[in-house]
Protein backbone atom coordinates (compact mmCIF):
# COMPACT_ATOMS: atom_id res chain seq x y z
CA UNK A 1 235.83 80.77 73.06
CA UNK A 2 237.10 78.13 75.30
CA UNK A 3 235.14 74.86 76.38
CA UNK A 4 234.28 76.68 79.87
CA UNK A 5 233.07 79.70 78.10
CA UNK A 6 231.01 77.85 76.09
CA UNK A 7 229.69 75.63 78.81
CA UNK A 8 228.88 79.13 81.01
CA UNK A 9 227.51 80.56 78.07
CA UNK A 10 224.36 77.87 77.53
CA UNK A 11 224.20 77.71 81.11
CA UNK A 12 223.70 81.33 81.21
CA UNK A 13 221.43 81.03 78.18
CA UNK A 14 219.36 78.35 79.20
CA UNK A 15 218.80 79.82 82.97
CA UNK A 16 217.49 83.09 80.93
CA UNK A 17 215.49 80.80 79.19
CA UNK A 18 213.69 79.58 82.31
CA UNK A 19 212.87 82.54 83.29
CA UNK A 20 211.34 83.83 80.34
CA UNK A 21 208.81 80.77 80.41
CA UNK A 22 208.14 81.26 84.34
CA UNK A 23 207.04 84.65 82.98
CA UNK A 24 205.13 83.81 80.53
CA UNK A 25 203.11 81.49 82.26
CA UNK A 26 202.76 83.94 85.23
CA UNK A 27 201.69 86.59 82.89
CA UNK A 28 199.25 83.85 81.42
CA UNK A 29 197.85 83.74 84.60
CA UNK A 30 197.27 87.02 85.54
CA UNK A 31 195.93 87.91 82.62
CA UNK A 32 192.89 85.49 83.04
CA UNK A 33 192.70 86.55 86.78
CA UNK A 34 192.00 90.08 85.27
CA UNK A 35 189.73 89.46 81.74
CA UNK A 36 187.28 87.94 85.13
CA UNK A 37 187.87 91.18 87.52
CA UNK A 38 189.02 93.94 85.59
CA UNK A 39 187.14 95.69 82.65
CA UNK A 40 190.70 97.82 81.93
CA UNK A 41 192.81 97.14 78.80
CA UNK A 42 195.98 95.97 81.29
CA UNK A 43 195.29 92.61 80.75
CA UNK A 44 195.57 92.62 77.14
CA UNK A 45 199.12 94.72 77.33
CA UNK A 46 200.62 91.70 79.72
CA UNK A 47 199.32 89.38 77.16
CA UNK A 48 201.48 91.30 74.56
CA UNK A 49 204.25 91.26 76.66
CA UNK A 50 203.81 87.48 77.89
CA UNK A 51 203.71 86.66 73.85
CA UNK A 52 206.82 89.43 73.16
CA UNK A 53 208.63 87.26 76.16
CA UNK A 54 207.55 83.69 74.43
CA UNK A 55 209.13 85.26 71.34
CA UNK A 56 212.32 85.66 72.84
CA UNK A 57 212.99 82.70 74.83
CA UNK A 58 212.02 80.59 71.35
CA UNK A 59 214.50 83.21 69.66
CA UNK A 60 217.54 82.23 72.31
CA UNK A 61 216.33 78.43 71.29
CA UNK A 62 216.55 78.85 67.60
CA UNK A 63 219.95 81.10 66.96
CA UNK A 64 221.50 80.60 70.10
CA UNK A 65 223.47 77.10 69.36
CA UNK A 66 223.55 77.37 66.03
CA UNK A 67 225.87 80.30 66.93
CA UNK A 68 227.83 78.36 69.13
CA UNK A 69 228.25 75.20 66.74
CA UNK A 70 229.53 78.03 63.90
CA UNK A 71 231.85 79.50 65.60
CA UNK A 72 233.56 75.74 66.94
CA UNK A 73 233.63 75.03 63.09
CA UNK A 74 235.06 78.31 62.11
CA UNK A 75 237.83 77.56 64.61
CA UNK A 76 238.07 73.74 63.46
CA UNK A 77 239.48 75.05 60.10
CA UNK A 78 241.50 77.81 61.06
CA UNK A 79 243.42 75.43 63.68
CA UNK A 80 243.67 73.41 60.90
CA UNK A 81 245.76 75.96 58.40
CA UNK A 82 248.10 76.79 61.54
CA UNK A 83 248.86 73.29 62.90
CA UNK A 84 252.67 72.72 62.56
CA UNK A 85 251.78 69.66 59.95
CA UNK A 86 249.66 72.22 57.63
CA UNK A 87 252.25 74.78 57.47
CA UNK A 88 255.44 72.56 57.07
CA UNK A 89 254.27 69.16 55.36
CA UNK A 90 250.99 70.66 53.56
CA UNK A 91 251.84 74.19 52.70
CA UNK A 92 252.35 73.23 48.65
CA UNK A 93 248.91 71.14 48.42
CA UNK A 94 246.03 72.66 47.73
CA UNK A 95 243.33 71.55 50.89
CA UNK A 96 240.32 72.64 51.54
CA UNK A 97 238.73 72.11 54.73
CA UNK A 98 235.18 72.98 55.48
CA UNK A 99 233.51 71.91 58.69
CA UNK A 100 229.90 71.72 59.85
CA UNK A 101 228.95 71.23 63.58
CA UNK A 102 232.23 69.27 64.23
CA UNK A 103 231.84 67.10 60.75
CA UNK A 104 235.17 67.72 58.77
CA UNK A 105 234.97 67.47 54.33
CA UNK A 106 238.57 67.98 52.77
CA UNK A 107 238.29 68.38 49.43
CA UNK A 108 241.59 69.57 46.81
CA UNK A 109 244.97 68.00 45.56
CA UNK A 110 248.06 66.46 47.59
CA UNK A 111 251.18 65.82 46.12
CA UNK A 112 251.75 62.31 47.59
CA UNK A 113 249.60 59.61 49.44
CA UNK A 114 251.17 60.76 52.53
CA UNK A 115 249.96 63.96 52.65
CA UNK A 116 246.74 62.73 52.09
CA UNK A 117 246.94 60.08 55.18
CA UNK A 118 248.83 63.10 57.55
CA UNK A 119 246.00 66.01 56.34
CA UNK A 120 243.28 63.56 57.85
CA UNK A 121 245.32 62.23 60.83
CA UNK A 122 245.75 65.78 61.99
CA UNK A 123 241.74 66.81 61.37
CA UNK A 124 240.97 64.09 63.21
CA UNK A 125 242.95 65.08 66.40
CA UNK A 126 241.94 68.99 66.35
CA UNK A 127 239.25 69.61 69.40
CA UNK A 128 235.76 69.52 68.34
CA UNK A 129 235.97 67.62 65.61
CA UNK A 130 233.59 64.34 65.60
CA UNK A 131 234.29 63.07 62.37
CA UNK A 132 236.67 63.23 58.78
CA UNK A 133 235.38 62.83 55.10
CA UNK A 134 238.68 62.59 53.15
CA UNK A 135 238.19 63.05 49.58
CA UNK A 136 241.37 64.49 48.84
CA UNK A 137 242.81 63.13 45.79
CA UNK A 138 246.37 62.21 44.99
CA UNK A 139 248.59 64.28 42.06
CA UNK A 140 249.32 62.07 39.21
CA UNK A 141 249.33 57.91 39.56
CA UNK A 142 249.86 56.44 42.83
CA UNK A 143 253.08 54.50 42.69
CA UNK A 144 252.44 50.44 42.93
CA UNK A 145 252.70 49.34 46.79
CA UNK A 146 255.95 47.95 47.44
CA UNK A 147 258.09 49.54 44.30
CA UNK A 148 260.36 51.33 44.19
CA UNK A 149 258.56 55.09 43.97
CA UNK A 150 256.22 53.88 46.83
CA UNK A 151 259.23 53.06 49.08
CA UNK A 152 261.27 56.49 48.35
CA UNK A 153 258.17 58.15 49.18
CA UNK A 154 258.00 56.06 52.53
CA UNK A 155 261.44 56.29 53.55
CA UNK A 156 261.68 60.30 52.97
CA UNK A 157 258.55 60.73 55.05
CA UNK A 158 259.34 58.63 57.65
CA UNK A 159 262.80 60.64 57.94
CA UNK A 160 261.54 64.10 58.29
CA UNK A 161 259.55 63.33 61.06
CA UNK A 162 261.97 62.38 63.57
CA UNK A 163 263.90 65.08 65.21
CA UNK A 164 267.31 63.03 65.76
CA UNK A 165 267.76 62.62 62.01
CA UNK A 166 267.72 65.05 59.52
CA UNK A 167 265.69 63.89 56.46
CA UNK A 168 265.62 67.25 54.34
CA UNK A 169 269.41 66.60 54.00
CA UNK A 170 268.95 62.87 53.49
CA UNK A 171 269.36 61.85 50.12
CA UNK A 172 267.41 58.40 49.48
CA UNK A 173 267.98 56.14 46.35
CA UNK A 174 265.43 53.03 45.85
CA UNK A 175 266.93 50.17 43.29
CA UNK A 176 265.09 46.40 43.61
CA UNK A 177 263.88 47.32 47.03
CA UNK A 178 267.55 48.05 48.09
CA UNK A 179 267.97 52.12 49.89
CA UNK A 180 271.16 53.75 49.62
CA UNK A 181 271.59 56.66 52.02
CA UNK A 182 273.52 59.93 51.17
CA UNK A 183 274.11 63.10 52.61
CA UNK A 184 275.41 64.82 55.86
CA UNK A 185 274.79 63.43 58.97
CA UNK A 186 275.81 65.72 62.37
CA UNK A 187 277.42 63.02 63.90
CA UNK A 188 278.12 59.40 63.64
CA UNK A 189 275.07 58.67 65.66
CA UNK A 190 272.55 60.42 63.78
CA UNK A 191 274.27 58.46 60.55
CA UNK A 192 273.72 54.92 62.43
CA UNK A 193 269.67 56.03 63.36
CA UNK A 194 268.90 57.38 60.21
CA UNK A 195 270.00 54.05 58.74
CA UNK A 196 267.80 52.03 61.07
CA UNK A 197 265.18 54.11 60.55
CA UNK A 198 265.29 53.65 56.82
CA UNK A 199 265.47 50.14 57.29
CA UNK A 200 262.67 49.13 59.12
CA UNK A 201 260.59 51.00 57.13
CA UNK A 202 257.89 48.36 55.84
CA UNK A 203 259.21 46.96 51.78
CA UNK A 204 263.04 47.82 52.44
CA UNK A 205 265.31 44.45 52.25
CA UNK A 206 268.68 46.43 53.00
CA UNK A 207 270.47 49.86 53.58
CA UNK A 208 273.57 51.07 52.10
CA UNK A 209 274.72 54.11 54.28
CA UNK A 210 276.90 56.31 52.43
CA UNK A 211 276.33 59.33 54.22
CA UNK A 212 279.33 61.55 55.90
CA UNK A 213 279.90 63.43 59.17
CA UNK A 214 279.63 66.80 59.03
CA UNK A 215 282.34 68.94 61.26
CA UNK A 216 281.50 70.72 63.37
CA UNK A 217 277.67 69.80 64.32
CA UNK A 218 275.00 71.64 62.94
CA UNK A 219 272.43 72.57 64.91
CA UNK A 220 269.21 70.71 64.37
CA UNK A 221 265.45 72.08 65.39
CA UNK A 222 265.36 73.98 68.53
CA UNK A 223 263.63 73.36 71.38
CA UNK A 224 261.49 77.23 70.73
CA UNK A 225 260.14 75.71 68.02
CA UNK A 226 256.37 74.22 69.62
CA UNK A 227 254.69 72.12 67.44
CA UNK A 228 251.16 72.00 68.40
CA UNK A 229 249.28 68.83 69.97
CA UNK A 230 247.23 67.84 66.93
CA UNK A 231 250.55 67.59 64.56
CA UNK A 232 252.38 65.78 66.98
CA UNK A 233 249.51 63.37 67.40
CA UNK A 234 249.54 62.78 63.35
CA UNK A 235 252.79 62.67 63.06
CA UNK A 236 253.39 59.72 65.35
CA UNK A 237 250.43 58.30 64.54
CA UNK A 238 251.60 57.98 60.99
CA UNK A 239 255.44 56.99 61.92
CA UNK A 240 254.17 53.89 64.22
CA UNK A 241 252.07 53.05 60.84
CA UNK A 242 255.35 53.44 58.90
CA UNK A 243 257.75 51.20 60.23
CA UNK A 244 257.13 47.83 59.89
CA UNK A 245 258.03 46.77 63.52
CA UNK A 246 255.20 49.09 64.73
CA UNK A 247 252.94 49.10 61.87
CA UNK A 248 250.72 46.54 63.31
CA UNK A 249 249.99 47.79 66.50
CA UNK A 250 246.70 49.38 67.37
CA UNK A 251 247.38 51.55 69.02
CA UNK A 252 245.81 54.77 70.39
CA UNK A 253 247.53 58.11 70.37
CA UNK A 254 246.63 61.43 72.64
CA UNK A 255 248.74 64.66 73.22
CA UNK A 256 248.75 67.44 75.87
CA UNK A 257 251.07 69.68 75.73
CA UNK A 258 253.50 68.11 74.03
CA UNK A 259 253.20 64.97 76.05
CA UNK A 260 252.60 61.71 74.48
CA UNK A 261 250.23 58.78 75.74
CA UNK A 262 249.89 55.55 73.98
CA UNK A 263 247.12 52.95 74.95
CA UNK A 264 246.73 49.76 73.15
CA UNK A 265 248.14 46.51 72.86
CA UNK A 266 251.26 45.05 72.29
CA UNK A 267 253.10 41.14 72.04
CA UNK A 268 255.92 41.95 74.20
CA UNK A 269 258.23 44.37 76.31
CA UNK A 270 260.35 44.88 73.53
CA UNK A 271 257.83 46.00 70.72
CA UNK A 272 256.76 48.21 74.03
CA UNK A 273 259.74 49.64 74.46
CA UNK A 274 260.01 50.32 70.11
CA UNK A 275 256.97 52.69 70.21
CA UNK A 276 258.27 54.52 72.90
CA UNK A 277 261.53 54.79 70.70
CA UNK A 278 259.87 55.63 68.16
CA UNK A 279 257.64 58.25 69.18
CA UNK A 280 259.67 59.76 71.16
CA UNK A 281 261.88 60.38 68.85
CA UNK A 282 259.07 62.32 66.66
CA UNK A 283 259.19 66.29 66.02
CA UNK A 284 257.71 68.23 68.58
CA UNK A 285 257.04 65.20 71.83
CA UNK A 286 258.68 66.29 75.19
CA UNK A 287 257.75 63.09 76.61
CA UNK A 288 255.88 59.58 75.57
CA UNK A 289 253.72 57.91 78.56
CA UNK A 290 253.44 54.41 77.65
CA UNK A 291 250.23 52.60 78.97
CA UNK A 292 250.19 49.77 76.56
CA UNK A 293 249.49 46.20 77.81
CA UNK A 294 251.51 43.03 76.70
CA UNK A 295 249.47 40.24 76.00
């Protein structure tokens, strides 16, 4: 059920509920008028149907949005399971989501802290949803911030969520805070970003790019491939929050289609300019609006 349906539908239900009362009080009435005039039994059959109408229209009150609210929640977690992020990022963790008139509980076991962060990034942006209660808990020991486990796990995910690299063929080394690169890259561009990228990731102090050109090209992700707006919304949400040129901006992220807006604030046109880059640049965005203000 859309938004409009379900607006029509109370409408509809509440208009029915109007005129259920306005018959039960005009039923009231009458059947006063009559107990004074009338020595018949009618009046005491429109009582029972004034009470059988009463009955009804507190019926519609009781089940009728409760019904509603269920079925937003039942398609809260099924959006969930089929967002782009669930099925490609998520599909090995074990998540369960269960939500209650629009308040979101994951519960279960990620692999990294990444997931964990991504999982409730995308919740949050699904329609209907008014809040997320992450208690999803982490596989094993969480690496120590800044080492080097916690920035191989930073630098991989950061990779595979642009679309001008490829980070599944990316192979990333951490040693003292230093990442060397290897792998195939499908052109000496792609080599160059995937560097940068790597790089400005928040921890790193330099990048050793030993990757290679492949020949010919391969052909990366097709443009078929929709990603809906809730994954798209996480995953640039959580790639600003990666790099450490971005990483301190608040800033707000919406999606429509496939079209990205950012709102929020920024210290200059070039750090503008970056998140555009940036998110741009993430799996699944046709095109980035940028509305944030320099101050």
């Amino acid at each position: 059920m859309s938004n409009k349906d379900g607006v029509s539908f109370t409408a509809n239900r509440l208009r029915w509920q109007r005129y259920v009362l306005t018959r039960h009080r005009k039923h009231v009435a009458f059947g006063a008028n009559d107990e004074e005039n009338s020595e018949q039994g009618e009046p005491r059959m429109k009582a029972k149907s004034s009470i059988s109408l009463w009955m009804a229209a507190v019926a519609l009150l009781a089940f009728g949005l409760p019904v509603q609210a269920s079925d937003t929640d039942e398609r809260i977690e099924a959006s969930a399971k089929e967002s782009y992020v669930f099925k490609t990022y998520l599909k090995d963790d074990d998540i369960k989501i269960k939500a209650k008139d629009g308040a979101v509980t994951m519960t279960g076991m990620v692999t990294e802290d990444s997931h964990r962060t991504l999982a409730g990034e995308t919740l949050a942006s699904l329609p209907g949803v008014k809040s997320v209660d992450n208690e999803l808990k982490v596989q094993g020991d969480l690496p120590t911030e800044k080492s080097d486990a916690w920035l191989l796990t930073k630098v991989k995910t950061s990779l595979l969520y642009h679309s001008s690299v490829s980070g599944l063929q990316t192979e990333v080394d951490v040693k003292d805070g230093i990442v060397t690169l290897r792998g195939e890259a499908n052109n000496q561009a792609q080599k160059e970003l995937t560097a940068k990228y790597a790089a400005d990731v928040e921890g790193v102090k330099t990048v050793n790019n030993e990757m290679t050109v492949a020949k010919p090209e391969k052909e990366g992700r097709t443009a078929g491939d929709k990603i809906d707006d809730a994954s798209i919304t996480a995953l640039v949400k959580t790639s600003l929050l990666y790099h450490r040129s971005t990483s301190g901006f608040q800033t707000k992220v919406e999606t429509k289609d496939g079209v990205v807006t950012l709102s929020g604030k920024v210290g200059s046109v070039a750090e503008k300019d970056l998140a555009t880059q940036y998110a741009k640049d993430v799996n699944g965005v046709i095109e980035v609006k940028n509305l944030m203000t320099i101050e």
